[in-house]
Structures are given as C-alpha cells and as structure tokens.
Protein backbone atom coordinates (compact mmCIF):
# COMPACT_ATOMS: atom_id res chain seq x y z
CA UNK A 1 79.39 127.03 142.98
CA UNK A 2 83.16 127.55 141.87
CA UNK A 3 83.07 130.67 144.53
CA UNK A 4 82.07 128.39 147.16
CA UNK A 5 84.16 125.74 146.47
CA UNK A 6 86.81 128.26 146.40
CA UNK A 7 86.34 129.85 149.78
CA UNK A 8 86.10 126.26 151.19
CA UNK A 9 89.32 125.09 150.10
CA UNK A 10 91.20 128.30 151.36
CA UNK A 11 89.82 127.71 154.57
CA UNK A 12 91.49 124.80 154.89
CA UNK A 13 94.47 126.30 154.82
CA UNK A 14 93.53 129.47 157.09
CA UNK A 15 95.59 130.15 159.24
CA UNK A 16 94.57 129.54 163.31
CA UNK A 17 96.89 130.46 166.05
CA UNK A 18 97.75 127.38 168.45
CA UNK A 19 96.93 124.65 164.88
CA UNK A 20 99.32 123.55 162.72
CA UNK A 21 98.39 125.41 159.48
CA UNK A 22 98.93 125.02 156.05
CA UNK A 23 100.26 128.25 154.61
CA UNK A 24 100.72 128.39 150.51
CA UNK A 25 101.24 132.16 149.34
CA UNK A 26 104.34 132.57 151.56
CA UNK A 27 106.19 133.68 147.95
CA UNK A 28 107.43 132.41 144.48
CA UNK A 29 108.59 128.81 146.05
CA UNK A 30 110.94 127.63 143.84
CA UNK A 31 111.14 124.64 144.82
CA UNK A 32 107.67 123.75 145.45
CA UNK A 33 107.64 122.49 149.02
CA UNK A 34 105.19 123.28 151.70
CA UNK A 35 105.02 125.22 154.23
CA UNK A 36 103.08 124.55 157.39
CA UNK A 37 103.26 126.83 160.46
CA UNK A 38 102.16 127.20 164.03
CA UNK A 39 101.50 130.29 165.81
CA UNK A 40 100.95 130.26 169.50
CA UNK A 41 97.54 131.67 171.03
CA UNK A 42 100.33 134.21 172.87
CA UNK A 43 102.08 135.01 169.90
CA UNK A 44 104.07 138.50 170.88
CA UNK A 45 106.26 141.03 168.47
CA UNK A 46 109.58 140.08 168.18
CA UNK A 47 109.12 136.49 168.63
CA UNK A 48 111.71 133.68 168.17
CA UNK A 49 111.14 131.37 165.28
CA UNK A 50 112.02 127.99 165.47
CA UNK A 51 112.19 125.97 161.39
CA UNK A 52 111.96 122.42 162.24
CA UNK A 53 112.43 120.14 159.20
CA UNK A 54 111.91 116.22 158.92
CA UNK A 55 113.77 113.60 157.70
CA UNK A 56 113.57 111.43 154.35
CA UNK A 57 110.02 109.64 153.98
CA UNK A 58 108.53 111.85 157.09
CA UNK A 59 106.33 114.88 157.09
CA UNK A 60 105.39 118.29 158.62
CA UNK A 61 102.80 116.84 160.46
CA UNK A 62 105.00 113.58 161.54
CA UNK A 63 108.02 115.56 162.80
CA UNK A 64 105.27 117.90 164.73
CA UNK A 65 103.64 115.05 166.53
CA UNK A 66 107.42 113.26 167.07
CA UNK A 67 108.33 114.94 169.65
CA UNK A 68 107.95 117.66 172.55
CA UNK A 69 109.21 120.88 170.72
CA UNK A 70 105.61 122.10 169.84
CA UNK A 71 104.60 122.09 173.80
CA UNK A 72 108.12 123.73 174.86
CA UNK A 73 108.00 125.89 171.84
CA UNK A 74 104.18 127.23 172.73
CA UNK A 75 105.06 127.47 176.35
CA UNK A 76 108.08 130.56 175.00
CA UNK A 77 105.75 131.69 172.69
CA UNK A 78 107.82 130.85 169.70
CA UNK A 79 106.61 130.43 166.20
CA UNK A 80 107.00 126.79 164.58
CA UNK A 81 107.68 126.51 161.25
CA UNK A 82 107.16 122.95 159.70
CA UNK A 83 108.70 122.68 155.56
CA UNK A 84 107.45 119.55 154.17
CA UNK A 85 109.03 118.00 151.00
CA UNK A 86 107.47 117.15 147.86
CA UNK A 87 110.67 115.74 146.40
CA UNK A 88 111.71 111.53 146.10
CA UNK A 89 111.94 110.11 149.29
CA UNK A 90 110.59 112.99 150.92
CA UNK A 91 114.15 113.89 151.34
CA UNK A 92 115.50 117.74 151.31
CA UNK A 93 117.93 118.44 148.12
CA UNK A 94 120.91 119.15 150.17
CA UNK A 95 123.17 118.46 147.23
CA UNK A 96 122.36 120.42 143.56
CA UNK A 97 124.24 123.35 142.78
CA UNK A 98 120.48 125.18 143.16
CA UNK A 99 120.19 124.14 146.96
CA UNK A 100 124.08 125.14 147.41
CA UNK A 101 123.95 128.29 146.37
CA UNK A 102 122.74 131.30 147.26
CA UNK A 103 118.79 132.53 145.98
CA UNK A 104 119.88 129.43 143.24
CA UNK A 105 116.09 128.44 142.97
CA UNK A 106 116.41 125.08 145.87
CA UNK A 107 114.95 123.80 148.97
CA UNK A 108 116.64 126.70 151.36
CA UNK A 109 115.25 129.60 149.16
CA UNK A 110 112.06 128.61 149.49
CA UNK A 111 112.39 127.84 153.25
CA UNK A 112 113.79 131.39 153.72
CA UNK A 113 110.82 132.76 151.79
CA UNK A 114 108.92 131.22 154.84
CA UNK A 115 110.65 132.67 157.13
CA UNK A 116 110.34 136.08 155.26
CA UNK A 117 107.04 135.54 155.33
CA UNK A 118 106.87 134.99 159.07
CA UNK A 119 108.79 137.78 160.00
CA UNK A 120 106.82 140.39 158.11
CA UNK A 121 103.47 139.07 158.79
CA UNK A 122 104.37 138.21 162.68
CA UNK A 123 106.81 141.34 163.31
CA UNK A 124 108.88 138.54 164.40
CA UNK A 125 112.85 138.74 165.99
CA UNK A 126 114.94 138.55 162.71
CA UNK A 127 117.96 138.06 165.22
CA UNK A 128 116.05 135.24 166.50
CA UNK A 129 115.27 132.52 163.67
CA UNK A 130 116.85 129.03 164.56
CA UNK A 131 116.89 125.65 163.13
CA UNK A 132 115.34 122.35 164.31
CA UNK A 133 116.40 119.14 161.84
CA UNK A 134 116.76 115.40 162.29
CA UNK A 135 118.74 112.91 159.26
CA UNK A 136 118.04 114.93 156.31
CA UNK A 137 116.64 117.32 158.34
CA UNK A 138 119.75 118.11 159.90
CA UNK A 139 121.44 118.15 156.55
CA UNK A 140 119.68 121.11 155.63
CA UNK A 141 119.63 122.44 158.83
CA UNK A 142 123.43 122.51 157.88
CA UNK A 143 122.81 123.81 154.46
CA UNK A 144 120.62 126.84 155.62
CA UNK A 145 122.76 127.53 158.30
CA UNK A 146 125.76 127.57 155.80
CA UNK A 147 124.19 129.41 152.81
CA UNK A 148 122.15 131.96 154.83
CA UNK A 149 124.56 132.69 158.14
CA UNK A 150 122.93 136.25 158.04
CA UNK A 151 118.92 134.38 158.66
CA UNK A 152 119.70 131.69 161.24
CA UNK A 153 121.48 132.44 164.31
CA UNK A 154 121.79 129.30 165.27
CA UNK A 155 120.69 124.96 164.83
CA UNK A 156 120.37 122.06 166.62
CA UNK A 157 120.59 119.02 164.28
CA UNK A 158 120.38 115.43 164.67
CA UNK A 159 121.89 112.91 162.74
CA UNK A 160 123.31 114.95 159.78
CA UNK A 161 126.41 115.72 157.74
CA UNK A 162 128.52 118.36 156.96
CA UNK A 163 127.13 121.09 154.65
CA UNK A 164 128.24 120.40 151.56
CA UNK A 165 128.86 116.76 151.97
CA UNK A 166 126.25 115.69 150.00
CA UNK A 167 126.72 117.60 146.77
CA UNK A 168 126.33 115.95 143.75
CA UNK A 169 125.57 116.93 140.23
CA UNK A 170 122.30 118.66 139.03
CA UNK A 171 119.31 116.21 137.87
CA UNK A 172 120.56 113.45 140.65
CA UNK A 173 117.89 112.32 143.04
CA UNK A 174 118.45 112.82 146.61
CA UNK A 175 120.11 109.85 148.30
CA UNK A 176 121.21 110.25 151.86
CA UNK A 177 123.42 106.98 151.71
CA UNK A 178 126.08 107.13 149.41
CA UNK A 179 128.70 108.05 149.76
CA UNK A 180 128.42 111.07 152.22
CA UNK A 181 126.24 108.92 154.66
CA UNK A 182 128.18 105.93 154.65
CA UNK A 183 130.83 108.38 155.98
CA UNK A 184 133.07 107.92 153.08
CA UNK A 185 133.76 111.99 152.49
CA UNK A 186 136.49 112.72 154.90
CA UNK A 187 138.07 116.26 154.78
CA UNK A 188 140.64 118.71 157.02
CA UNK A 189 138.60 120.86 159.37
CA UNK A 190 140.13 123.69 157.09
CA UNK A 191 138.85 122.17 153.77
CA UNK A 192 134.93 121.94 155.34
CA UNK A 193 135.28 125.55 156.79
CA UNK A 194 136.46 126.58 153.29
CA UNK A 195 133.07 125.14 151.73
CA UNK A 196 131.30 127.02 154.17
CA UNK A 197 133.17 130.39 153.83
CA UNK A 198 132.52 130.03 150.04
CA UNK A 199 128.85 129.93 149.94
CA UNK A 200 129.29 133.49 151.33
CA UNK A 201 132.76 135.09 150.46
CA UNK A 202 132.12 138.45 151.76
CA UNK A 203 130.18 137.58 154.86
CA UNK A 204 132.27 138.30 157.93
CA UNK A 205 130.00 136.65 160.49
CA UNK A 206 128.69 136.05 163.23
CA UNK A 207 128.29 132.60 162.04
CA UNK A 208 125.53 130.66 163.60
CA UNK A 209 126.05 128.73 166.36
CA UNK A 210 125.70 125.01 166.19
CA UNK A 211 124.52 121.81 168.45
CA UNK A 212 125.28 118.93 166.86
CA UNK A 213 123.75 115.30 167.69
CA UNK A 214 124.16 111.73 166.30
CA UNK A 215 124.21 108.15 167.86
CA UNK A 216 127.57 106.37 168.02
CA UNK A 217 125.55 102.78 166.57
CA UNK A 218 124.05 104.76 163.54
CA UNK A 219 124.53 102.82 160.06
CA UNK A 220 121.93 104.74 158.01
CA UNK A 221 124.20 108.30 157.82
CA UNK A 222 127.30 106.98 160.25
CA UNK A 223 129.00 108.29 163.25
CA UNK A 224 131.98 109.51 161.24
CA UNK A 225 129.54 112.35 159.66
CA UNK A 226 129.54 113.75 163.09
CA UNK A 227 132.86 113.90 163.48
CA UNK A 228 132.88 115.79 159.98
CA UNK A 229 130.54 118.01 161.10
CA UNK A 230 132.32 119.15 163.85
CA UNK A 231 135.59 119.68 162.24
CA UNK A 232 133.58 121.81 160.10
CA UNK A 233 131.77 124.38 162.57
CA UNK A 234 135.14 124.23 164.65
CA UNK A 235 136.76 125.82 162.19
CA UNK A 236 134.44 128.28 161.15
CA UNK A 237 133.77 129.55 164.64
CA UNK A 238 137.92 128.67 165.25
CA UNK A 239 137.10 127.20 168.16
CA UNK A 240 138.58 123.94 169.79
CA UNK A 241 137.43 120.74 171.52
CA UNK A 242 137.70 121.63 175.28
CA UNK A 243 136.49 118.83 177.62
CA UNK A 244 133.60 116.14 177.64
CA UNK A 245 130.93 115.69 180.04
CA UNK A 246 129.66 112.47 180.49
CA UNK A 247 126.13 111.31 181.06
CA UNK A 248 124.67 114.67 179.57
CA UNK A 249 122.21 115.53 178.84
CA UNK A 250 120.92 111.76 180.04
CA UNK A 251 122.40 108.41 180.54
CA UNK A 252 124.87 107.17 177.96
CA UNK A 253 125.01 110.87 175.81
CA UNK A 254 128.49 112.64 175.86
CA UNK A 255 128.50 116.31 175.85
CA UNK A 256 131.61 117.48 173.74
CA UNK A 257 132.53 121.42 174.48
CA UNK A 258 134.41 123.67 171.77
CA UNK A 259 135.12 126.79 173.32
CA UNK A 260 133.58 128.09 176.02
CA UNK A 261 130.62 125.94 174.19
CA UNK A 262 128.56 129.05 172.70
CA UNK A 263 129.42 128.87 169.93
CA UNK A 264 129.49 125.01 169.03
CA UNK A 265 128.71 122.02 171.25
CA UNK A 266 128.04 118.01 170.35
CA UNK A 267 126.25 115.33 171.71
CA UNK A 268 127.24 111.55 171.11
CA UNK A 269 124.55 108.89 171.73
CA UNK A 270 126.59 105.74 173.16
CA UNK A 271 124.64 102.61 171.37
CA UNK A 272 121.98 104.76 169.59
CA UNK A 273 120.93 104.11 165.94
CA UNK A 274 119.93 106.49 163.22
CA UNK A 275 116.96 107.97 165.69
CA UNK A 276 118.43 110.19 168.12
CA UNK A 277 115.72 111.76 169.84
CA UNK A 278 115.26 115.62 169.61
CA UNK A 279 116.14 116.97 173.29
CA UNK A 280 114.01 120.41 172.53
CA UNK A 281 114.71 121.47 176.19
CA UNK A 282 118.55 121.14 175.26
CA UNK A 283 117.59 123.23 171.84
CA UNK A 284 115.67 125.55 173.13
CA UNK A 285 118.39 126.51 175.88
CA UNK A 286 121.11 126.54 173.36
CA UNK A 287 119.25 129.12 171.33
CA UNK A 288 118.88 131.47 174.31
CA UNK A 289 114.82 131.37 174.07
C-alpha cells in the first residue's frame, strides 16, 4: 500500500513535455519554494530558458495562464520555468541579507538551483537563461539579475524596483509597499550601480541586459521606482537616455532608448495602474530568441 501510494504521488509531479509540471528534487532549496516547469514537445539542445516569476498573492499556475508567453515561448521552443512562493503574501524575499547575497540560503539560490537543474537535465543554452517578472516578480527579476549577472543574460520586468531597494533587516516579512514601493528610496544613478557592483565585486561583466516596464498611474509600487530602476541599469551598462518613441509598442506606451537600446530599454504605460500587461512578443525579441 505505502509503495503504491508512493508511486502515485510522484506521478503527479512527473514530468510531461508540453504540461506545466511540478518538479521537487531540482536540489537542496533553501528556501523552500516550488518549482514548476514546462518543456515544449520540440524541446532541442541548447535551448533558451525563459524564468517567469509572479507577483505577491499569485501563483505558478496564475502567472502561466495570465498571459501569452507560454504559446510564444512553445512556438521558439524555449523552456518555461514557473517559481512559486511559499512565503507571506506569496511575495518573493527581495529584501533579507540571505536573498541579497550571493549562495546566502534565499529565494534566488533556490531559483538558480532550478535553472541548474534545467540546464543539466535539458543540455540547455547556459548563455541563454532570461528573466520574465511582474510587481514582485520584477523585483526579483532585478535581484537575480543583480546577484547572479554570470546566469541571466538578460530580463524583462514589469512593475518593479531597483535591486536592492527593498532591503530590510533579517526576520521582516516581505512588504512590497513601504517605503521602497511608495517610491520613497531615491538614490544617484551612481549610488544604485554601486549596490549592484557590490553583490559581485570581482565580476567584470557582461551585465545583463534589461527591459524595464511600469504604468505611469501605478499607486501600489509607484512610477518613481521606474525611474530608479533605470538610473540603476544606466549606470551599470554606462549607457544614456537617447530618444523616446511614442506609441510603442501600442497606443499610449513610451519606448525610452539608452544606448543604442541593447543593452537597456523602458517602457512607460501613460494612465496604466499596477497591471502592466506582459508584452512577451516585446520580451522575447529583446532576448534575441
């Protein structure tokens, strides 16, 4: 009986190419979140991985069904990963000295155990592993990006802050108001660059590229945060604003251009709240897959 009811509950996490699986062996986990994945029926070596991470009070299986990344993702023959919190809120821990450093034991060690994970049982592109998020999503599409610049080549996040912004001391729940939300952390573009050079003081880059999102009517984590988060990734990359394009992608959405826009490129949503919707055509394109 206990073997049965053993081989029935790992099936339920087995893993089935073109279904979003459960996966729970993908390593030590330190922080106890799960991992769900999905690997396209056309699943090839070396292909792209795409981590795509929900915001507070959402799931795996809600950010998967939210939007149109799983059909444009299948149709490239990427792999999906979908982290899904366990912590209050349902919010990532983009703030404790564990989640801000480096293998400390938080949130972005165990999501780069996934992506270990992936890579060695998928032979997948290493040089290829990107980042999907949306409110605290984005936040630790930030964080990862920041932390592990030598993993993730490049994000496209939606409503977030600047890595960083949201640190707070150790034991505090995760709280993606105050005061980093509310736009209340202000820094020089040098000061946020230096937060993200000192997660990794050797690393001499590439950093990863970044497209950055938010909605100009936002009062849950306000407009200002983008403006942070820009001054932040400009200064890594040591790139500057350039031009604007209006009406771009869509109606009402400002593209803003650093550079040559490689490198680093915004979107402000004119009259959009806290829900920008996740352009995965726009993502996809950015990442070069």
């Amino acid at each position: 009986m206990l073997i049965t009811t053993l081989v029935s509950s790992l099936s339920l996490i087995a893993l089935t190419k073109g279904a979003l699986t459960q996966v729970s062996n993908f390593g030590s986990n330190p922080a106890g979140i799960q991992m769900w994945i999905e690997v396209p029926t056309n699943v090839a070596a070396k292909a792209p991985i795409i981590v795509a991470l929900h915001g507070c009070h959402g799931s795996a299986q809600n950010y998967y069904r939210d939007n149109r990344l799983p059909t444009l993702a299948k149709q490239k023959g990427a792999i999906l990963i979908y982290p899904s919190s366990t912590h209050d809120l349902l919010c990532w821990d983009c703030g404790t000295k564990k989640s801000l450093t480096r293998d400390g034991g938080g949130d972005p060690q165990s999501i780069v155990q996934m992506v270990d994970y992936t890579l060695s049982k998928y032979a997948a592109d290493p040089t290829r592993v990107f980042v999907v998020g949306t409110s605290s999503g984005a936040m630790m599409g930030n964080v990862l990006t920041a932390i592990y610049p030598d993993i993730f080549a490049a994000a496209s996040v939606y409503s977030g802050v600047a890595a960083g912004c949201m640190a707070v001391p150790d034991g505090t729940p995760p709280n993606p108001y105050d005061p980093c939300g509310l736009g209340r952390i202000t820094k020089t573009p040098q000061q946020w660059g230096d937060i993200v050079r000192g997660y990794n003081p050797s690393f001499k880059g590439p950093w990863p590229r970044m497209q950055i999102w938010h909605g100009t009517s936002d009062t849950t984590v306000v407009y200002q945060n983008f403006i942070e988060d820009l001054k932040q990734w400009s200064n890594v990359h040591g790139v500057t604003f350039s031009r604007n394009t209006t009406n771009t992608p869509e109606s009402r959405y400002t593209q803003m251009t650093y550079g040559d826009g490689q490198k680093l490129t915004g979107y402000n949503a004119a009259g959009v709240g806290h829900v920008v919707p996740v352009h995965p055509a726009q993502a996809l394109s950015f990442f070069g897959i």
